[in-house]
Protein backbone atom coordinates (compact mmCIF):
# COMPACT_ATOMS: atom_id res chain seq x y z
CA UNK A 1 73.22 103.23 113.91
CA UNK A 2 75.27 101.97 116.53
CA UNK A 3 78.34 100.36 116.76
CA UNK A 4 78.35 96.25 118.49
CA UNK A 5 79.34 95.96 122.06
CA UNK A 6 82.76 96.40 122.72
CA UNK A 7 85.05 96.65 126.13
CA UNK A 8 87.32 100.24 126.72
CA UNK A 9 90.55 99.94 128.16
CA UNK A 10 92.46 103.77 128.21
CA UNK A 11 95.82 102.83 128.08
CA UNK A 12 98.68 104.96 130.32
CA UNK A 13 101.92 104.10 128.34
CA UNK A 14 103.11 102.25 124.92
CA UNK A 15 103.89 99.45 126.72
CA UNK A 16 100.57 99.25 128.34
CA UNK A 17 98.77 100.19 125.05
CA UNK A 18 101.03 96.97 123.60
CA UNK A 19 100.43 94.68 125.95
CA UNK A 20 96.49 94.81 125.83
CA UNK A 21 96.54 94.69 121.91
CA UNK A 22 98.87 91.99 122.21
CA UNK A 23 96.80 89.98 124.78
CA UNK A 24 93.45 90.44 122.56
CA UNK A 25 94.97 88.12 119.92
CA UNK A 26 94.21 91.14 116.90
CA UNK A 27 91.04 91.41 118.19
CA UNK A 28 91.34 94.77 119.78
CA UNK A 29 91.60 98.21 118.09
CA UNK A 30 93.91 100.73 119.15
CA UNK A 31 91.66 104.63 118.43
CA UNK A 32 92.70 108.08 118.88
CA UNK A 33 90.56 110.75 116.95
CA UNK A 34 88.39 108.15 116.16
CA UNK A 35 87.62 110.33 112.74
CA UNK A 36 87.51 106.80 110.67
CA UNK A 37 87.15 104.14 113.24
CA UNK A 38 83.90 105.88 114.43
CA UNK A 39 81.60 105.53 111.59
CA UNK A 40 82.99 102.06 110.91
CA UNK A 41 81.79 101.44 114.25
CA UNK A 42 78.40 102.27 113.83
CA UNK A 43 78.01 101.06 110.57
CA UNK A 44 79.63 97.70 111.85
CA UNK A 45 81.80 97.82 109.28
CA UNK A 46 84.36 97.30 112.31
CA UNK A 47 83.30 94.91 115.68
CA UNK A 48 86.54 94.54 117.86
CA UNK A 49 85.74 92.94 121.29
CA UNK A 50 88.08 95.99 123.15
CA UNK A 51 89.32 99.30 121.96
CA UNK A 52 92.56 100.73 123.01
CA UNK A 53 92.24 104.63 123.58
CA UNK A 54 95.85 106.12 123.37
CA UNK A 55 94.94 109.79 123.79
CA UNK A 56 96.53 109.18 127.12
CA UNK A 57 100.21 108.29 126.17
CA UNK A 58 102.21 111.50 126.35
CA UNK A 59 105.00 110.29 123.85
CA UNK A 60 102.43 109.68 120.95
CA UNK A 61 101.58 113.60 120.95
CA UNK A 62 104.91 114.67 121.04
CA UNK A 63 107.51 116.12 118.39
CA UNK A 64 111.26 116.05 117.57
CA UNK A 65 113.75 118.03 115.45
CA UNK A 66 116.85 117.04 114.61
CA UNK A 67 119.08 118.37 111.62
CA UNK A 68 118.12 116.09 109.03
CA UNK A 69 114.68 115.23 110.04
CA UNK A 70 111.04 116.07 111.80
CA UNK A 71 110.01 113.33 114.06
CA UNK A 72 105.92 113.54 115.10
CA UNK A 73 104.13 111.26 117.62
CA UNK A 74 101.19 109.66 116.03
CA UNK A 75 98.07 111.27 117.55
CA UNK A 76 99.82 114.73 116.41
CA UNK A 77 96.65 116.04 114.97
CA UNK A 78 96.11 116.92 111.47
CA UNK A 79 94.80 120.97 112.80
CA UNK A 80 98.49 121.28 114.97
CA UNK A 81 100.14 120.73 111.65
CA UNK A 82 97.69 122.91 110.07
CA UNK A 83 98.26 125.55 112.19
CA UNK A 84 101.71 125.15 113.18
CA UNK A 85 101.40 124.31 116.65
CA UNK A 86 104.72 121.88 116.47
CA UNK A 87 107.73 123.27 114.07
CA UNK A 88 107.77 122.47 110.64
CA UNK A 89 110.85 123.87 109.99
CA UNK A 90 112.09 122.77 105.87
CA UNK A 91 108.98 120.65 105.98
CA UNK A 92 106.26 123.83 104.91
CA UNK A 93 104.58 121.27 102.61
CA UNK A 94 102.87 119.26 105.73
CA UNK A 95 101.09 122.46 106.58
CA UNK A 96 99.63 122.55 102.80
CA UNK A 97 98.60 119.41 102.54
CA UNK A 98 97.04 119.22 106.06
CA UNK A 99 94.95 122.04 105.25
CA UNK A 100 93.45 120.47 102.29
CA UNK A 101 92.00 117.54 104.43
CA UNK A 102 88.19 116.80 104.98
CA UNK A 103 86.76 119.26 107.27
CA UNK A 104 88.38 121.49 110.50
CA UNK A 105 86.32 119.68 112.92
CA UNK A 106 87.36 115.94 110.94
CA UNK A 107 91.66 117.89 111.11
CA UNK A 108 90.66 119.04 114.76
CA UNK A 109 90.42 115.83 115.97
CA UNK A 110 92.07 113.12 113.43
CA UNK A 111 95.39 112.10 113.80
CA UNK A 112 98.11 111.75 110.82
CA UNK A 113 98.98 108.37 112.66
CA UNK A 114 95.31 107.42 112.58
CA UNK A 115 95.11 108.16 108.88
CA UNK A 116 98.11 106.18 107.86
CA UNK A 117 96.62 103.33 109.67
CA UNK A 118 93.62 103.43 108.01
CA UNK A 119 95.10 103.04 105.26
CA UNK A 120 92.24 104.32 103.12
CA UNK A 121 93.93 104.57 99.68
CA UNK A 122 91.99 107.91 98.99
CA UNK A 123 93.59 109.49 102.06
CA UNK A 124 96.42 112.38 101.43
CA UNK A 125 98.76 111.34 104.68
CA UNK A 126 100.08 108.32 103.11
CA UNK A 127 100.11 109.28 99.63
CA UNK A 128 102.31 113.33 100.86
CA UNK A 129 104.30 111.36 103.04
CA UNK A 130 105.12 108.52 100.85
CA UNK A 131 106.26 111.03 98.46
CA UNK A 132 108.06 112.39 101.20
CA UNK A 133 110.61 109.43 101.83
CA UNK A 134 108.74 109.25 105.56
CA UNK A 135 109.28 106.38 107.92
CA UNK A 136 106.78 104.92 110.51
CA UNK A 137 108.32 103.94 113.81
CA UNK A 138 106.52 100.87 115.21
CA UNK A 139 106.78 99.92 118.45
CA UNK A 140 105.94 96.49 120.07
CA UNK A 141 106.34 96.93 123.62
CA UNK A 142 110.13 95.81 123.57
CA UNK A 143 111.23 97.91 121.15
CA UNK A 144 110.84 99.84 117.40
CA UNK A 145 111.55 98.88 114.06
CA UNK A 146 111.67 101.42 111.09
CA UNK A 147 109.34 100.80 108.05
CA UNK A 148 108.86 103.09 105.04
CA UNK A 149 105.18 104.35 105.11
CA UNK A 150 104.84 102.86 101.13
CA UNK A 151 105.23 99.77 102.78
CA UNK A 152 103.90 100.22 105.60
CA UNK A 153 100.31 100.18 103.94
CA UNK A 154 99.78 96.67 102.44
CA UNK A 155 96.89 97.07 100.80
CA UNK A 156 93.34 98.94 100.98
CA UNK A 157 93.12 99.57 104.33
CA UNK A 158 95.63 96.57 105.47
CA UNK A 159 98.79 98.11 107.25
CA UNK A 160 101.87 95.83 108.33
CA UNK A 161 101.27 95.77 112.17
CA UNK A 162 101.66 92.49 114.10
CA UNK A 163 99.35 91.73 117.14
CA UNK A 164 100.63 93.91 119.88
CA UNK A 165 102.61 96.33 117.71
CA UNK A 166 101.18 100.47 117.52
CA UNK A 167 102.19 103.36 114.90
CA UNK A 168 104.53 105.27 117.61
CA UNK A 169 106.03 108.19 115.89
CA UNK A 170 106.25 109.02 111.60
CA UNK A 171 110.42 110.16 110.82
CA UNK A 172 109.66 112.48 107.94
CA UNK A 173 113.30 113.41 106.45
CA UNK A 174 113.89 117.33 105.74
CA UNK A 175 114.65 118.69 102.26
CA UNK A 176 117.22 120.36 101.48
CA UNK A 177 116.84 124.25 100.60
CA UNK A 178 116.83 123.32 96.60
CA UNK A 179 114.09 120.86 96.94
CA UNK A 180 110.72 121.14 95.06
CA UNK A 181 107.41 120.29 95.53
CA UNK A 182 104.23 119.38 94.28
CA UNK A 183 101.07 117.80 95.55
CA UNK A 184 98.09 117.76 94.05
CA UNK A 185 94.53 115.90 94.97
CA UNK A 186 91.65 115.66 92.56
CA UNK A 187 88.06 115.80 94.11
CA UNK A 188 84.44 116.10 93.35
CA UNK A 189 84.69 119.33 96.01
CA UNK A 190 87.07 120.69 98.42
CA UNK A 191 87.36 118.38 101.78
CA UNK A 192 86.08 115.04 99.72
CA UNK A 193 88.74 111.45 99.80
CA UNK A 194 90.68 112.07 96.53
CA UNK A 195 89.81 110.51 93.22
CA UNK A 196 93.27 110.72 92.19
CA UNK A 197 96.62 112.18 94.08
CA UNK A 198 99.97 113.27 92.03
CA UNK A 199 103.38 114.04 94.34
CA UNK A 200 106.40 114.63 93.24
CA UNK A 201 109.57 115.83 95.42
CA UNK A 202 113.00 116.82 93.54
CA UNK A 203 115.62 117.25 95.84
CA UNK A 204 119.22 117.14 93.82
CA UNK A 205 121.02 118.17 96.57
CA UNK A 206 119.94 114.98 98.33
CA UNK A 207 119.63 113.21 95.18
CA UNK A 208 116.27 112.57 95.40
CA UNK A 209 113.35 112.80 92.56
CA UNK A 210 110.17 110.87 93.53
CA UNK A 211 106.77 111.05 92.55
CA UNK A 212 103.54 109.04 94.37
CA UNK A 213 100.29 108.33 92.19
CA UNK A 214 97.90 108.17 95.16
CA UNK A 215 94.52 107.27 95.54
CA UNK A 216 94.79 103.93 93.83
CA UNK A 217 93.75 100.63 94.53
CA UNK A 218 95.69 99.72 97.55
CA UNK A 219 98.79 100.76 98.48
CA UNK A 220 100.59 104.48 96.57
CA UNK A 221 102.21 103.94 94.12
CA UNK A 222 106.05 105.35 94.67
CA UNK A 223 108.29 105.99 91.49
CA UNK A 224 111.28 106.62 93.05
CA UNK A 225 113.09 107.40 89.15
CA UNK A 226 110.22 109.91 88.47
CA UNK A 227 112.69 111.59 85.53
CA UNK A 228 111.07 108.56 83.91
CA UNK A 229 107.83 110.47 84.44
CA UNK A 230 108.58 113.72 83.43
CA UNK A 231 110.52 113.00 80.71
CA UNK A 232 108.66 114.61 77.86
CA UNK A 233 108.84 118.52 78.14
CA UNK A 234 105.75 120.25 79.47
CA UNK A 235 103.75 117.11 79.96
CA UNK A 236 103.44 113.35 81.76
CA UNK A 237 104.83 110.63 80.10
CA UNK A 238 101.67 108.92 79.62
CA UNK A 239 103.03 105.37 78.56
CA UNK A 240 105.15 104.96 81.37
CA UNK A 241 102.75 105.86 83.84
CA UNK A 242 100.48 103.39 82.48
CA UNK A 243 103.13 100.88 82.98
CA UNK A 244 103.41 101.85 86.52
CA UNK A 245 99.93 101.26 87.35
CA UNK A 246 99.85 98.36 84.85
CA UNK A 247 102.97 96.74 87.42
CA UNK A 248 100.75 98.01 90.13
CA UNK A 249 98.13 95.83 89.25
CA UNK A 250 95.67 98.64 89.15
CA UNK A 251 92.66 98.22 86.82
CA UNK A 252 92.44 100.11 83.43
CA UNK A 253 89.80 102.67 82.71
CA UNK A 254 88.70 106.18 82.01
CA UNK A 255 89.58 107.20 85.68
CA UNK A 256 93.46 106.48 84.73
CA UNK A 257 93.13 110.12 82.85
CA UNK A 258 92.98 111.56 86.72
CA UNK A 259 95.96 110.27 87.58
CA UNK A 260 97.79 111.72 84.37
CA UNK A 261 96.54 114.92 85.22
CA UNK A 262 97.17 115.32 89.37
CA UNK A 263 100.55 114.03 88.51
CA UNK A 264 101.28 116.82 85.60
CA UNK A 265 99.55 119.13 87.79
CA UNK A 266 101.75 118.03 91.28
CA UNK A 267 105.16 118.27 88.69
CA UNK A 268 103.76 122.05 87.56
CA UNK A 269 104.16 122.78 90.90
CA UNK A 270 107.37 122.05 91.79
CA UNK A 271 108.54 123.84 88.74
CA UNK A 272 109.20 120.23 87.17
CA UNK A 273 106.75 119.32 84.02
């Protein structure tokens, strides 16, 4: 297998990196880890006429603290959250779920930027980080805008970047020290996209209770009122999930059973259902 021609441009700054995707009209992809854009390369499943490297751009492997949140470049890899290698202070959770993510040589090289634009709606980066409150910074070689990582992902593997626009940094807000969670993926075996993903986050202190059903469709599914969820003592509410994923559009069938049960798995948890 191998992938069409394409041109290689290694770009030395954001505003470089934006310029050239803005110049190729979308017809340019912008690749890190290349742990997803790779294969779809050689399988042709992707043909751009120029790819972007960004492995170059200092800024996009960096990381921030600040008080009420943990600020991380978009080619952070998935193994330096792993591992620790940038502070995760209040945010222990990122270190769980990157751990639980395909293989180490797939987390020594993939990005968490990468995966959330991917978008593949089996990945756990959008789905943990959705439930999570997380923002993605996108920057268009003038300046950034803010836009929740729910919406962020339009669709199956759709995200909402214009022409000459890049994932620059993911704001992920930090609990507070009351705050619960749970995340939970369901798999055919350890490493494997999810069949169904369950998150929930209860933070009173910030008055927060949210749960995710990920692995869906297209976009996760956020339920920002999740007491609607966990209503029923020991268990899911079953009928209001269903009408969740009825709203969402997503298709009825056996497989909806997963979802009920990484979502009352995710709430057991966090001490919740």
């Amino acid at each position: 297998m191998k992938p069409a021609a394409f041109d290689y441009v290694r770009a030395g700054s954001l505003a470089d990196a934006a310029k050239v995707l803005a110049d190729a009209g979308g017809a340019a992809k912008a690749i890190a880890g290349g742990q997803s854009l790779g294969p779809m390369l050689n399988l042709r499943l992707a043909q751009p006429r120029l790819l972007v490297d960004l492995t170059a751009i200092a800024e996009l492997t960096a990381s921030a603290e600040a008080p009420d949140a943990l600020t991380l470049g978009a080619c952070v890899t998935t193994a330096d959250i792993e591992d620790r290698r940038i502070p995760l202070g209040g945010l222990p959770m990122l270190a769980e779920v990157a751990g639980g993510i395909a293989y180490r040589a797939v987390r020594n090289r993939g990005t968490i930027g990468g995966s959330v634009c991917h978008a593949d709606p089996a990945a756990d980066w959008p789905a943990a980080l959705a439930a999570l409150g997380a923002e993605c910074i996108v920057f268009d070689g003038r300046g950034t805008r803010r836009i929740a990582v729910d919406q962020f992902t339009a669709g199956a593997f759709e995200v909402a970047l214009a022409p000459g626009e890049l994932l620059q940094a993911i704001r992920i807000p930090r609990p507070s020290r009351s705050a619960r969670w749970g995340y939970v993926k369901i798999c055919r075996k350890p490493g494997e996209f999810a069949l169904a993903i369950g998150a929930v986050l209860s933070d009173p202190d910030r008055g927060v209770f949210r749960a995710v059903i990920g692995a869906t469709q297209g976009r996760p599914i956020v339920i920002p009122d999740a007491g609607a969820i966990f209503a029923q003592a020991g268990a899911v509410n079953e009928a209001e999930v269903h009408r969740r994923l009825d709203a969402a559009g997503h298709a009825r069938g056996p497989a909806r059973r997963l979802f009920l049960t990484a979502l009352a798995r995710a709430g057991a948890k966090a001490g919740i259902a």
